[in-house]
PDB file of N, CA and C in Angstrom:
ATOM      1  N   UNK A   1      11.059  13.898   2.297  1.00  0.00           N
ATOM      2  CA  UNK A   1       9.846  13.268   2.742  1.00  0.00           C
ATOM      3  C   UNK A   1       9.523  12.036   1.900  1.00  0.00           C
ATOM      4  N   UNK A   2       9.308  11.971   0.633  1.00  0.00           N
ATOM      5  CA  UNK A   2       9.295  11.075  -0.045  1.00  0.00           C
ATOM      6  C   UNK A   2      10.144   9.743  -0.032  1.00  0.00           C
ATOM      7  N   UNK A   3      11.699   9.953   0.437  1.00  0.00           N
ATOM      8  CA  UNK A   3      12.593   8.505   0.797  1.00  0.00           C
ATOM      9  C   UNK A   3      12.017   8.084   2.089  1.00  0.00           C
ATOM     10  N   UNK A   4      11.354   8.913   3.242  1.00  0.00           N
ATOM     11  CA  UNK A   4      10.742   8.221   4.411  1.00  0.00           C
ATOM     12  C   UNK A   4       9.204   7.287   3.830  1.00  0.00           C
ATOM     13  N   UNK A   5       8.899   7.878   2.807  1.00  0.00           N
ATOM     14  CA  UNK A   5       7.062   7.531   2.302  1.00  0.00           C
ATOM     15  C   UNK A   5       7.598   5.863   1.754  1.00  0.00           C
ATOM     16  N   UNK A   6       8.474   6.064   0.761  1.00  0.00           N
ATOM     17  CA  UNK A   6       8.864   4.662   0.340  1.00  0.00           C
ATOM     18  C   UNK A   6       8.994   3.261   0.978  1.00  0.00           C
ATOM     19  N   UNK A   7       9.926   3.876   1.665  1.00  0.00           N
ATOM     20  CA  UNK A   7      10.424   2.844   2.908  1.00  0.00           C
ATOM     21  C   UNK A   7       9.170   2.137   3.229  1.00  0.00           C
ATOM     22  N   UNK A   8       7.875   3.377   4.005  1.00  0.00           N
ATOM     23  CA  UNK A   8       6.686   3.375   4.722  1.00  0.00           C
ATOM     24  C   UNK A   8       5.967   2.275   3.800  1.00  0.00           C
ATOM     25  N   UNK A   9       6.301   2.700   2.414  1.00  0.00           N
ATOM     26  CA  UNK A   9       4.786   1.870   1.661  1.00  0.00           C
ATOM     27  C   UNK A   9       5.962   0.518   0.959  1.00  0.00           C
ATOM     28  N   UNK A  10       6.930   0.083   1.298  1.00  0.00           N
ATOM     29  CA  UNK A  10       7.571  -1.265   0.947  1.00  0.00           C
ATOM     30  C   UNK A  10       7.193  -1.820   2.598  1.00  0.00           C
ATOM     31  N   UNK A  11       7.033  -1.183   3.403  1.00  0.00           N
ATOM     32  CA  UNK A  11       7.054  -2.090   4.755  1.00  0.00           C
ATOM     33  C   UNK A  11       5.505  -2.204   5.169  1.00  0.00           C
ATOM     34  N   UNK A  12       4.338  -1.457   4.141  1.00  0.00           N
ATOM     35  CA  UNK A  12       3.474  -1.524   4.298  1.00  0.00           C
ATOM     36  C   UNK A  12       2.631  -3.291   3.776  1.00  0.00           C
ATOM     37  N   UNK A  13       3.482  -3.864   2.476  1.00  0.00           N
ATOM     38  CA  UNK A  13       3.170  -4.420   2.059  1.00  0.00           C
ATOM     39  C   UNK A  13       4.141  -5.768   2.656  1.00  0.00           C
ATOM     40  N   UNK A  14       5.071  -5.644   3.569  1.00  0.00           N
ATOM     41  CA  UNK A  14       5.821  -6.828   3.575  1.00  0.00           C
ATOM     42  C   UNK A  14       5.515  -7.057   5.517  1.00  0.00           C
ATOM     43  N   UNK A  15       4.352  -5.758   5.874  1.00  0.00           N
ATOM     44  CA  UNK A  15       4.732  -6.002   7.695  1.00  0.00           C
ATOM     45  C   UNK A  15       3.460  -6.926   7.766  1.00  0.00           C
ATOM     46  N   UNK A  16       3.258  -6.968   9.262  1.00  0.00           N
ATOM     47  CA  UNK A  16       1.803  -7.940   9.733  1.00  0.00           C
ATOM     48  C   UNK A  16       1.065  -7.032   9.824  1.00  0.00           C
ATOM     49  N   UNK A  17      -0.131  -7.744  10.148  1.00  0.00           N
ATOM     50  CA  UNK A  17      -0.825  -7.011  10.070  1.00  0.00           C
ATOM     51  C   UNK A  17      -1.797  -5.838  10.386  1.00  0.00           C
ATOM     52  N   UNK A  18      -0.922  -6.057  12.034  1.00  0.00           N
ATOM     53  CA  UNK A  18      -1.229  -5.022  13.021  1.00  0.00           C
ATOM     54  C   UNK A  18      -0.738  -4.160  12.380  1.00  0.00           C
ATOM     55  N   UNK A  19       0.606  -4.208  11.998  1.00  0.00           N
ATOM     56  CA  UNK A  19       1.340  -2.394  11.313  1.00  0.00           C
ATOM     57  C   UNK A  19       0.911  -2.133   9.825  1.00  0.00           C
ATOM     58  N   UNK A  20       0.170  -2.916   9.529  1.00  0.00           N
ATOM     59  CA  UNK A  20      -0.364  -2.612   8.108  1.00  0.00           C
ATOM     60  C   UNK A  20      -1.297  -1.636   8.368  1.00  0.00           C
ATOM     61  N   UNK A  21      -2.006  -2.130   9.615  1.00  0.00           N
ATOM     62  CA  UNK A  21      -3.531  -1.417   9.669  1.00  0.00           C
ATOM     63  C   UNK A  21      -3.376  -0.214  10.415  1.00  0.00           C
ATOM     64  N   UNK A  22      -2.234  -0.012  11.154  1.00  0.00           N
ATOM     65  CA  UNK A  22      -1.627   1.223  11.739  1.00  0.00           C
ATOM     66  C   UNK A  22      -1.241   2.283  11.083  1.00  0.00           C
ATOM     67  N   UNK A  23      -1.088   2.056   9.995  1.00  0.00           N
ATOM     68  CA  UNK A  23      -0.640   3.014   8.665  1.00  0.00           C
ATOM     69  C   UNK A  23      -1.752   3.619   8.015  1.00  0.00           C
ATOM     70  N   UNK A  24      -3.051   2.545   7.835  1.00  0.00           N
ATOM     71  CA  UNK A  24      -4.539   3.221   7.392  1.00  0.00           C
ATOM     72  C   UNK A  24      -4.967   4.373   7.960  1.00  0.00           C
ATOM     73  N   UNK A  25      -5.211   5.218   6.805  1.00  0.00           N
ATOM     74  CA  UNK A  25      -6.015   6.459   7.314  1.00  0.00           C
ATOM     75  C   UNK A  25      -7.850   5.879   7.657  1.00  0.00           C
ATOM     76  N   UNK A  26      -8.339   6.550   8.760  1.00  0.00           N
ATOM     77  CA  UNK A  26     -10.035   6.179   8.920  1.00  0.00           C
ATOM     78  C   UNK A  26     -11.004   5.701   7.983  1.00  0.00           C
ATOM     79  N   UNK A  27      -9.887   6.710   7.042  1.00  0.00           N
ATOM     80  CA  UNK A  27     -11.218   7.051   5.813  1.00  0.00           C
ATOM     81  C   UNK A  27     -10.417   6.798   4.145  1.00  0.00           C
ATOM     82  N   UNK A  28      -9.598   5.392   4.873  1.00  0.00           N
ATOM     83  CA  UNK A  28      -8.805   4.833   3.475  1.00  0.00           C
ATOM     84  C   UNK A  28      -9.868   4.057   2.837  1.00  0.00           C
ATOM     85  N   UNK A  29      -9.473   4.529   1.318  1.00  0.00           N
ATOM     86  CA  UNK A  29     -10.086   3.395   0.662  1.00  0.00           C
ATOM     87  C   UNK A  29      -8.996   3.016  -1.016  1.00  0.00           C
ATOM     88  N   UNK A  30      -9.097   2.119  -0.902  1.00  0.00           N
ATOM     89  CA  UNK A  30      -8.471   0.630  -1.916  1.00  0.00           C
ATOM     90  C   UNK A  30      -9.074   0.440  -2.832  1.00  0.00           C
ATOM     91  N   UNK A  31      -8.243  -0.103  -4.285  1.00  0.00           N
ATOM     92  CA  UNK A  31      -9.327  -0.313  -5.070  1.00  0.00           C
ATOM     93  C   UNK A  31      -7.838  -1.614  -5.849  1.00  0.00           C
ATOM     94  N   UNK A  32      -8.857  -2.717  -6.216  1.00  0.00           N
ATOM     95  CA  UNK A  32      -8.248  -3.743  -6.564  1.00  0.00           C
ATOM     96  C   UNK A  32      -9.061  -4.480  -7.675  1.00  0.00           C
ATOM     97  N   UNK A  33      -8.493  -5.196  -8.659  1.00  0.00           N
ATOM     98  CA  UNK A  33      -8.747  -5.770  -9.745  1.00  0.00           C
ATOM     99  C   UNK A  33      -9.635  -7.132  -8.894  1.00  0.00           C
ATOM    100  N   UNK A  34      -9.634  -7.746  -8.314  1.00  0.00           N
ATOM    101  CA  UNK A  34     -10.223  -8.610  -7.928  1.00  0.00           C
ATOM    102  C   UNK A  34     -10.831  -8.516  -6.733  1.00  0.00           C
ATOM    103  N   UNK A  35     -11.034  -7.704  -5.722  1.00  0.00           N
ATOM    104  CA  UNK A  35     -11.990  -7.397  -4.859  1.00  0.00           C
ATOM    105  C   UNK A  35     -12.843  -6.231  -4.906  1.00  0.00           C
ATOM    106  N   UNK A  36     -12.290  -5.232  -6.068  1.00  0.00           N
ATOM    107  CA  UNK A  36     -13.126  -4.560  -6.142  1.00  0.00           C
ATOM    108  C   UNK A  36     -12.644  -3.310  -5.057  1.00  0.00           C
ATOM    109  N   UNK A  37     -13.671  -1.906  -4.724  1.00  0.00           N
ATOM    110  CA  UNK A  37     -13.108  -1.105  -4.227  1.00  0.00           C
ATOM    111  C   UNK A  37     -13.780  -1.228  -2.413  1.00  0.00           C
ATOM    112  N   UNK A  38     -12.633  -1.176  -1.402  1.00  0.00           N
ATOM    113  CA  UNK A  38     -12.756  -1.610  -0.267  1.00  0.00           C
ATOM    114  C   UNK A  38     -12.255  -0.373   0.633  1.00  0.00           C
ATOM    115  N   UNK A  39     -13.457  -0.092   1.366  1.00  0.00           N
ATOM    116  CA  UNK A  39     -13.114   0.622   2.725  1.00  0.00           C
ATOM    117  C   UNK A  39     -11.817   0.368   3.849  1.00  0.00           C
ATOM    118  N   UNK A  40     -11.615   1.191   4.867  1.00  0.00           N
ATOM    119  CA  UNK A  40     -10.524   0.564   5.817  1.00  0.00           C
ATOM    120  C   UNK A  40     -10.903  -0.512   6.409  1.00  0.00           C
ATOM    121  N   UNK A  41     -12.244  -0.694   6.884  1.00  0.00           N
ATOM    122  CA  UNK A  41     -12.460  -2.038   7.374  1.00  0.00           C
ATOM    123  C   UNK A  41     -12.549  -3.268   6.614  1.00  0.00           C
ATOM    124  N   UNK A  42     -13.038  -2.988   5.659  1.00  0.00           N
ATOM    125  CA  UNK A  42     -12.540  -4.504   4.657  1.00  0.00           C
ATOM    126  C   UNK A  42     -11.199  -4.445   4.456  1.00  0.00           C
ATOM    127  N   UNK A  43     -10.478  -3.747   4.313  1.00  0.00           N
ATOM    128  CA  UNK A  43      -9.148  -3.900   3.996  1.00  0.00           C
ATOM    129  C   UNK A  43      -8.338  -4.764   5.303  1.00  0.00           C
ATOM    130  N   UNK A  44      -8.637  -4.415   6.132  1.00  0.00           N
ATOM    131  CA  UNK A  44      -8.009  -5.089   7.522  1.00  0.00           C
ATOM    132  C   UNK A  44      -8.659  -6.434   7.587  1.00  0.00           C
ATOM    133  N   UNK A  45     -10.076  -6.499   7.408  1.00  0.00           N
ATOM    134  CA  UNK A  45     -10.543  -7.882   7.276  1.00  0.00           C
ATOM    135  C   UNK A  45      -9.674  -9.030   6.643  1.00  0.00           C
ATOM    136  N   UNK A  46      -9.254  -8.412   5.386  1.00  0.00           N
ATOM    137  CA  UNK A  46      -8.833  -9.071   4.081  1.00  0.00           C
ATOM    138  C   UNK A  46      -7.268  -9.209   4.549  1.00  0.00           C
ATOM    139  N   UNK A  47      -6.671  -8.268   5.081  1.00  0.00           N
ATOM    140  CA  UNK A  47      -5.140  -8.365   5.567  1.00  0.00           C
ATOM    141  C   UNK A  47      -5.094  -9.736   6.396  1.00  0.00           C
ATOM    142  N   UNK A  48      -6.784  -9.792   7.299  1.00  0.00           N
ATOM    143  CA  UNK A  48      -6.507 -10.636   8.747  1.00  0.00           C
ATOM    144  C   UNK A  48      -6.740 -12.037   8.275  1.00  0.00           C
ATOM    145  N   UNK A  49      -6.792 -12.283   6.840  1.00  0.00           N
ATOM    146  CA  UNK A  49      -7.233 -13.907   5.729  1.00  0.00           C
ATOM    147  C   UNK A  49      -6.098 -13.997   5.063  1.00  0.00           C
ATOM    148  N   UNK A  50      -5.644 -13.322   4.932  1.00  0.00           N
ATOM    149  CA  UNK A  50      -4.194 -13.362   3.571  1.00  0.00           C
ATOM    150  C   UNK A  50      -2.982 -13.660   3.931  1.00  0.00           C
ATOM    151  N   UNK A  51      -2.069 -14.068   3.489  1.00  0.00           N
ATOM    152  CA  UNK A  51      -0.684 -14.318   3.928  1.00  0.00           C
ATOM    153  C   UNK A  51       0.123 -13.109   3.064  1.00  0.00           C
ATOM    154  N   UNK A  52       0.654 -12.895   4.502  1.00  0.00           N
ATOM    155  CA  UNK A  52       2.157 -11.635   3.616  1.00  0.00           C
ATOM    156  C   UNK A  52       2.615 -11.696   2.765  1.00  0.00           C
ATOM    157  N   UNK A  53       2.907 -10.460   2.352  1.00  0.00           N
ATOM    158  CA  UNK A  53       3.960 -11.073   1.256  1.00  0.00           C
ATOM    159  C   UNK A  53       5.346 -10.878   1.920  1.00  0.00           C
ATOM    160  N   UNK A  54       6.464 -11.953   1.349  1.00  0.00           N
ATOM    161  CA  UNK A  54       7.493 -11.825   1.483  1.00  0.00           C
ATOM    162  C   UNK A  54       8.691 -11.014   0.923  1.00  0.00           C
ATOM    163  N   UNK A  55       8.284 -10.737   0.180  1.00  0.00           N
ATOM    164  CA  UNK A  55       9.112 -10.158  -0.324  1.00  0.00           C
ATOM    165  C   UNK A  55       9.138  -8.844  -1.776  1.00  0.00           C
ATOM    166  N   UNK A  56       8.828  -7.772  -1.916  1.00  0.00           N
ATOM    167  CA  UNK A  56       8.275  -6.669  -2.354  1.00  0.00           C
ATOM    168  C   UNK A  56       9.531  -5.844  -3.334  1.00  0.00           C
ATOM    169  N   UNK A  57       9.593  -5.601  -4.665  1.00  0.00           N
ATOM    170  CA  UNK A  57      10.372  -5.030  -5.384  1.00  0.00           C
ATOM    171  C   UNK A  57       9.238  -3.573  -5.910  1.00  0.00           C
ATOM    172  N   UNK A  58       9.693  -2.171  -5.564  1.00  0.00           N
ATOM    173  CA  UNK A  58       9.102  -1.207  -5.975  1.00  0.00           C
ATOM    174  C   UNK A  58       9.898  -0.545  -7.183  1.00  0.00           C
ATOM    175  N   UNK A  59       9.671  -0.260  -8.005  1.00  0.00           N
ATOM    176  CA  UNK A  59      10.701  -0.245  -9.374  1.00  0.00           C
ATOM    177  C   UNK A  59       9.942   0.936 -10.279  1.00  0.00           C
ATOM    178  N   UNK A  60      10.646   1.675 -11.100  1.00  0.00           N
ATOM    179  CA  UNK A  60       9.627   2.540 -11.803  1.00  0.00           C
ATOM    180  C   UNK A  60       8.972   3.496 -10.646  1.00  0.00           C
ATOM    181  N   UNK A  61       9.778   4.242 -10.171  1.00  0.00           N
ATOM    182  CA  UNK A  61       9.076   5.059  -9.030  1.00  0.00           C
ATOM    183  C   UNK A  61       9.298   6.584  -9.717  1.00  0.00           C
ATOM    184  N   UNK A  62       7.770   7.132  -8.861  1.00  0.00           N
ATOM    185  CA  UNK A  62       7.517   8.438  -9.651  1.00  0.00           C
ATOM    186  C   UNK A  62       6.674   9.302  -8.013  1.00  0.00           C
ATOM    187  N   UNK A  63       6.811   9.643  -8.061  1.00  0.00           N
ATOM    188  CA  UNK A  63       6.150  10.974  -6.900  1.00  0.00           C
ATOM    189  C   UNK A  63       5.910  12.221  -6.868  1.00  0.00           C
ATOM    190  N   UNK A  64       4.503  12.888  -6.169  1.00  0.00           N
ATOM    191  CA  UNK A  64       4.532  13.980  -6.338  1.00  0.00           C
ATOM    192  C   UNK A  64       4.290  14.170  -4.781  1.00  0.00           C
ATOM    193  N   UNK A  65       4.119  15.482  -3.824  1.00  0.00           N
ATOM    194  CA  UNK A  65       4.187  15.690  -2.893  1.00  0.00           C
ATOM    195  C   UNK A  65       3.876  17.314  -2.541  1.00  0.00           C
ATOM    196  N   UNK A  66       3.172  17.507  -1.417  1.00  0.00           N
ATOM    197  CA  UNK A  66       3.356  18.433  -0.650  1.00  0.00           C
ATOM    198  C   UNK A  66       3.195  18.452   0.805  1.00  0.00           C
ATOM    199  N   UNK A  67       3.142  19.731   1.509  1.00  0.00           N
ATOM    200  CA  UNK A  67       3.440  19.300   2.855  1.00  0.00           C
ATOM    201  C   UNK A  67       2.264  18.481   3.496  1.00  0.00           C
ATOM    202  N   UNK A  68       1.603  18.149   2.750  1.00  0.00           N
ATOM    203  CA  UNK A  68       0.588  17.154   3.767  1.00  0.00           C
ATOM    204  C   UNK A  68       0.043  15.673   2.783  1.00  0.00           C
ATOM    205  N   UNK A  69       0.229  16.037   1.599  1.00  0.00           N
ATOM    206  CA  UNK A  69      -0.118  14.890   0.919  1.00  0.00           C
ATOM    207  C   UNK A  69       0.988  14.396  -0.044  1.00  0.00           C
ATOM    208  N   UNK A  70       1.509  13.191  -0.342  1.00  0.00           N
ATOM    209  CA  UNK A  70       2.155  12.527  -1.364  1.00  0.00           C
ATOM    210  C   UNK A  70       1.673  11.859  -2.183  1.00  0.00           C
ATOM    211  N   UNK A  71       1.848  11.596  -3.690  1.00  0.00           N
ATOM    212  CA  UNK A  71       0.979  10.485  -4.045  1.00  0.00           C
ATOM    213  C   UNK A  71       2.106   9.596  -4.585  1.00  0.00           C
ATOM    214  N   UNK A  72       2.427   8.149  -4.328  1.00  0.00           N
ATOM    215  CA  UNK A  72       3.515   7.345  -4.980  1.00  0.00           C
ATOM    216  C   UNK A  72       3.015   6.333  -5.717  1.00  0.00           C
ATOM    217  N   UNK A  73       3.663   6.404  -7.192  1.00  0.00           N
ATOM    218  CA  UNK A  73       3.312   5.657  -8.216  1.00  0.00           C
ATOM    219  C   UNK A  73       4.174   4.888  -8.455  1.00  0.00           C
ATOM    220  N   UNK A  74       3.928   3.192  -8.967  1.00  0.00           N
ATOM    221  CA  UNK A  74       5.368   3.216  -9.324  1.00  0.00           C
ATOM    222  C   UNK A  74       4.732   0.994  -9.659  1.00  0.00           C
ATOM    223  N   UNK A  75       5.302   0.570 -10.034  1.00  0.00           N
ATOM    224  CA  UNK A  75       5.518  -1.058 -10.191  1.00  0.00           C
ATOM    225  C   UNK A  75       6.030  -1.667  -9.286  1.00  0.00           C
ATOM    226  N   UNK A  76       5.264  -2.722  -8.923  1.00  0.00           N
ATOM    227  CA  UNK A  76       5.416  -3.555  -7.426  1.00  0.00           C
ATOM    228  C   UNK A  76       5.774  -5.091  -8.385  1.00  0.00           C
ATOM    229  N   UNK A  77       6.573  -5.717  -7.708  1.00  0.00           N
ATOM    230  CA  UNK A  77       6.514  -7.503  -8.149  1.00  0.00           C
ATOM    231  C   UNK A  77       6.713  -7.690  -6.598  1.00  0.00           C
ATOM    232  N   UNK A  78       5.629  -8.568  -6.166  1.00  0.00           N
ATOM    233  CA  UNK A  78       5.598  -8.890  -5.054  1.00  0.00           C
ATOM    234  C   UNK A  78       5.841 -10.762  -4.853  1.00  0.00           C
ATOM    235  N   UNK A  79       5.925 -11.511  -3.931  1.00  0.00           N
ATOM    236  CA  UNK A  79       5.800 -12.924  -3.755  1.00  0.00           C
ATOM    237  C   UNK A  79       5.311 -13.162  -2.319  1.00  0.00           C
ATOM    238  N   UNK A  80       4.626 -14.189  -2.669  1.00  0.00           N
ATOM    239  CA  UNK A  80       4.509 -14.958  -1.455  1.00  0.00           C
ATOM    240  C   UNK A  80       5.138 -16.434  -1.413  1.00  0.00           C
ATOM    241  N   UNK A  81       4.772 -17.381  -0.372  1.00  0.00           N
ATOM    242  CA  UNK A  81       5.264 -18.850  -0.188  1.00  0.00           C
ATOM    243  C   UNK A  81       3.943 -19.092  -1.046  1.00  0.00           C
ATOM    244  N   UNK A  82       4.809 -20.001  -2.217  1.00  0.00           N
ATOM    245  CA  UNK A  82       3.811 -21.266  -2.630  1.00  0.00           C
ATOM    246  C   UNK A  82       2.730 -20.075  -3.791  1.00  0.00           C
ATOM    247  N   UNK A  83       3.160 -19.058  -4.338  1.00  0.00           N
ATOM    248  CA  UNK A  83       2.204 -18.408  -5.352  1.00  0.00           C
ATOM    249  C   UNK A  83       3.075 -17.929  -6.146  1.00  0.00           C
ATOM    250  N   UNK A  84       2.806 -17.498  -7.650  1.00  0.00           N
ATOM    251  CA  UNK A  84       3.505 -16.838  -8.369  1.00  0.00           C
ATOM    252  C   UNK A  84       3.531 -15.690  -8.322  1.00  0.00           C
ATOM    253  N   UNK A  85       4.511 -15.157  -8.761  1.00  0.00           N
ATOM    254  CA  UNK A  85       5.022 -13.961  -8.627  1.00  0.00           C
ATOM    255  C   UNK A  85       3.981 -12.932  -9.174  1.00  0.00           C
ATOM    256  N   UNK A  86       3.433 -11.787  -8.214  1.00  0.00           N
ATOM    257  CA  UNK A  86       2.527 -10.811  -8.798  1.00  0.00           C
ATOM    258  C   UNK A  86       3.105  -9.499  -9.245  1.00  0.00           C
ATOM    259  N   UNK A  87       2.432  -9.125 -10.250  1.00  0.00           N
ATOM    260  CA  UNK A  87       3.052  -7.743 -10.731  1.00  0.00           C
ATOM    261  C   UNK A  87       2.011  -6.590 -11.097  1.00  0.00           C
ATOM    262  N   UNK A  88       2.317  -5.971 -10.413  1.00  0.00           N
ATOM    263  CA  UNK A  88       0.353  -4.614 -10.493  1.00  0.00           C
ATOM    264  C   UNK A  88       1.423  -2.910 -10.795  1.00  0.00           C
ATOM    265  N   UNK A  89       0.614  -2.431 -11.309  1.00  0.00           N
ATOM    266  CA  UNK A  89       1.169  -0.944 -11.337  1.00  0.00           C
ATOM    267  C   UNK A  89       0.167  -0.266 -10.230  1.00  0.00           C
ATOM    268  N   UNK A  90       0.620   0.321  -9.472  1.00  0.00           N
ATOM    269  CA  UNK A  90       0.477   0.717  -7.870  1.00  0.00           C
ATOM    270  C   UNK A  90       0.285   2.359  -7.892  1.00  0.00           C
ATOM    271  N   UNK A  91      -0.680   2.739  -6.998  1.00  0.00           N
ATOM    272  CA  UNK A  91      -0.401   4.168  -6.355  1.00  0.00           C
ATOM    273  C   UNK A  91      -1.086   4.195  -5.370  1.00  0.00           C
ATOM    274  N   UNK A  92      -0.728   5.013  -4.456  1.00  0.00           N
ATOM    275  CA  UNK A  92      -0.698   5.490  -3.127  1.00  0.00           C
ATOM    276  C   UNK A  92      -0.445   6.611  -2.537  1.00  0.00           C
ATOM    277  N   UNK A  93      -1.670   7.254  -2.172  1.00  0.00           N
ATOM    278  CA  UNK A  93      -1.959   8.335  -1.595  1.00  0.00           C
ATOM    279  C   UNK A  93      -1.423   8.367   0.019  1.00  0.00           C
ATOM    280  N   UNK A  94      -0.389   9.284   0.670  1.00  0.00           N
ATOM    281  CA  UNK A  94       0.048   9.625   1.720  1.00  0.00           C
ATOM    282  C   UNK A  94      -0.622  10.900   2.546  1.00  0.00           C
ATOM    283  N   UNK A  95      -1.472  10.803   3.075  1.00  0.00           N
ATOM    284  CA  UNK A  95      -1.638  12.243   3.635  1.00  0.00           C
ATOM    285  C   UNK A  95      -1.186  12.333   5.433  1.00  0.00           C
ATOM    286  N   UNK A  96      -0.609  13.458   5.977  1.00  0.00           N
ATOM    287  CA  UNK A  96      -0.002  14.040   7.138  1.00  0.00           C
ATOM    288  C   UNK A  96      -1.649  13.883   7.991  1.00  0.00           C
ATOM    289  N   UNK A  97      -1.633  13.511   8.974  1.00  0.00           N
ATOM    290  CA  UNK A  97      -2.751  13.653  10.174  1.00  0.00           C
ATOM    291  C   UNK A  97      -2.284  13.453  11.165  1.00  0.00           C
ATOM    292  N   UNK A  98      -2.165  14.998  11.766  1.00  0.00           N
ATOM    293  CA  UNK A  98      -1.491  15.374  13.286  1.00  0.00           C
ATOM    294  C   UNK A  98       0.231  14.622  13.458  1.00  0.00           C
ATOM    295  N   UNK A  99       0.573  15.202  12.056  1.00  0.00           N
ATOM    296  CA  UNK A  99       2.057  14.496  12.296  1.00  0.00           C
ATOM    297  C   UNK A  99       2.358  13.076  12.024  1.00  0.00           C
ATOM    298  N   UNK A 100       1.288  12.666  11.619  1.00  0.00           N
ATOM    299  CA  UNK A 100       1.886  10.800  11.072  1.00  0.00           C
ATOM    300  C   UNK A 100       0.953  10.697   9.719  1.00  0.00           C
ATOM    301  N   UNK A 101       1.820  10.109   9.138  1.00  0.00           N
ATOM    302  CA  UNK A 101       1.625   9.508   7.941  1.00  0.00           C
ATOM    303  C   UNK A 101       0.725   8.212   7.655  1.00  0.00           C
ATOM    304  N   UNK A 102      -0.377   8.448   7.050  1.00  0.00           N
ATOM    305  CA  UNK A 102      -1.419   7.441   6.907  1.00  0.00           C
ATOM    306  C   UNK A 102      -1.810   7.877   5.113  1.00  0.00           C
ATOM    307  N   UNK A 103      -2.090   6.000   5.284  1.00  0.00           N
ATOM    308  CA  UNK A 103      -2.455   5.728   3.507  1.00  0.00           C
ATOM    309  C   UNK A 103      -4.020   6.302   3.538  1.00  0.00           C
ATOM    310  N   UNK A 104      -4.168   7.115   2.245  1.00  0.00           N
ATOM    311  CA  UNK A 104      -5.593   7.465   1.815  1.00  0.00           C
ATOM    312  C   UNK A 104      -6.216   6.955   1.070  1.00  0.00           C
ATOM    313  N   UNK A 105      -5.396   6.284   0.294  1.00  0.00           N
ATOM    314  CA  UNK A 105      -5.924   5.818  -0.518  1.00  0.00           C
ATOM    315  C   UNK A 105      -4.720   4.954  -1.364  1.00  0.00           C
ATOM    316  N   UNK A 106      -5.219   3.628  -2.073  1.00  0.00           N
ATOM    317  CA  UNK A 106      -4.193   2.500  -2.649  1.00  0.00           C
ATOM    318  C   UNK A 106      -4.973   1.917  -4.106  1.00  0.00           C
ATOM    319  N   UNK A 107      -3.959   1.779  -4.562  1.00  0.00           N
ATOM    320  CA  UNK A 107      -4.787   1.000  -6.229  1.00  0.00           C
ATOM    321  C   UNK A 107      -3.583   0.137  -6.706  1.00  0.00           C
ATOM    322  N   UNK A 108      -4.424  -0.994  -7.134  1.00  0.00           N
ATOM    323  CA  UNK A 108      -3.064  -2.080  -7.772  1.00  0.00           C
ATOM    324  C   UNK A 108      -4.085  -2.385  -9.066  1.00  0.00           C
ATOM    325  N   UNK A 109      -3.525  -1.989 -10.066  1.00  0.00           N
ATOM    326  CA  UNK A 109      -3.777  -2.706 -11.861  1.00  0.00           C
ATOM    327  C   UNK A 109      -2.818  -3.603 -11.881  1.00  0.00           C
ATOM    328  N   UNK A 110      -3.115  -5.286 -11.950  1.00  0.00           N
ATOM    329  CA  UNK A 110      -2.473  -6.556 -12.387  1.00  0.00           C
ATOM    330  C   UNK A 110      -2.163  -6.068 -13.500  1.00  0.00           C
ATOM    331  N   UNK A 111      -0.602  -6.462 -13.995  1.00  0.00           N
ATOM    332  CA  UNK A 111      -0.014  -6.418 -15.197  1.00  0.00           C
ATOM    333  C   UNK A 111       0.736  -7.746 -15.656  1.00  0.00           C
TER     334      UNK A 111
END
């Protein structure tokens, strides 16, 4: 379960933004060094202003899991066009609802 979650949360951060927001659980919430902590609807707001990133390195990976929830920890260096390279220590809550996998919750500490 966990090599399918990975995949899920590298394509979470590199898809558009329709499938970004397809992955949100109802009742996700985010918490970020510079916006502060954001519901699912700000989060989609903020997806629908931002440019993708291109390109996503998950490194330092650690997981715990059971049959309905995962939590994945681990170091992101992400890029976009035209910004420097970002680097946050990451986790992400996976929980099962009716058979699909939705984020519960996300945290990035800039490093």
């Amino acid at each position: 379960m966990a090599d399918e979650l990975w995949r899920e949360e590298r394509e979470f951060w590199l898809a558009g933004v329709a499938e970004a927001a397809r992955k949100l659980d109802g009742s996700c919430l985010m918490a970020f060094a510079s916006k502060g902590i954001m519901n699912r609807a700000a989060v989609v707001a903020a997806l629908q202003s931002a440019p993708r990133w291109q390109e996503v390195t998950l490194a330092d990976r650690a997981s715990i899991e059971t049959d309905e929830v995962c939590v994945l920890a681990y170091h992101a260096t992400a890029r976009r066009a035209g910004a420097d390279t970002y680097r946050a220590l990451c986790t992400t809550t996976w929980i099962r609802r009716a058979g699909d996998w939705r984020i519960l919750q996300h945290q990035q500490t800039p490093v």
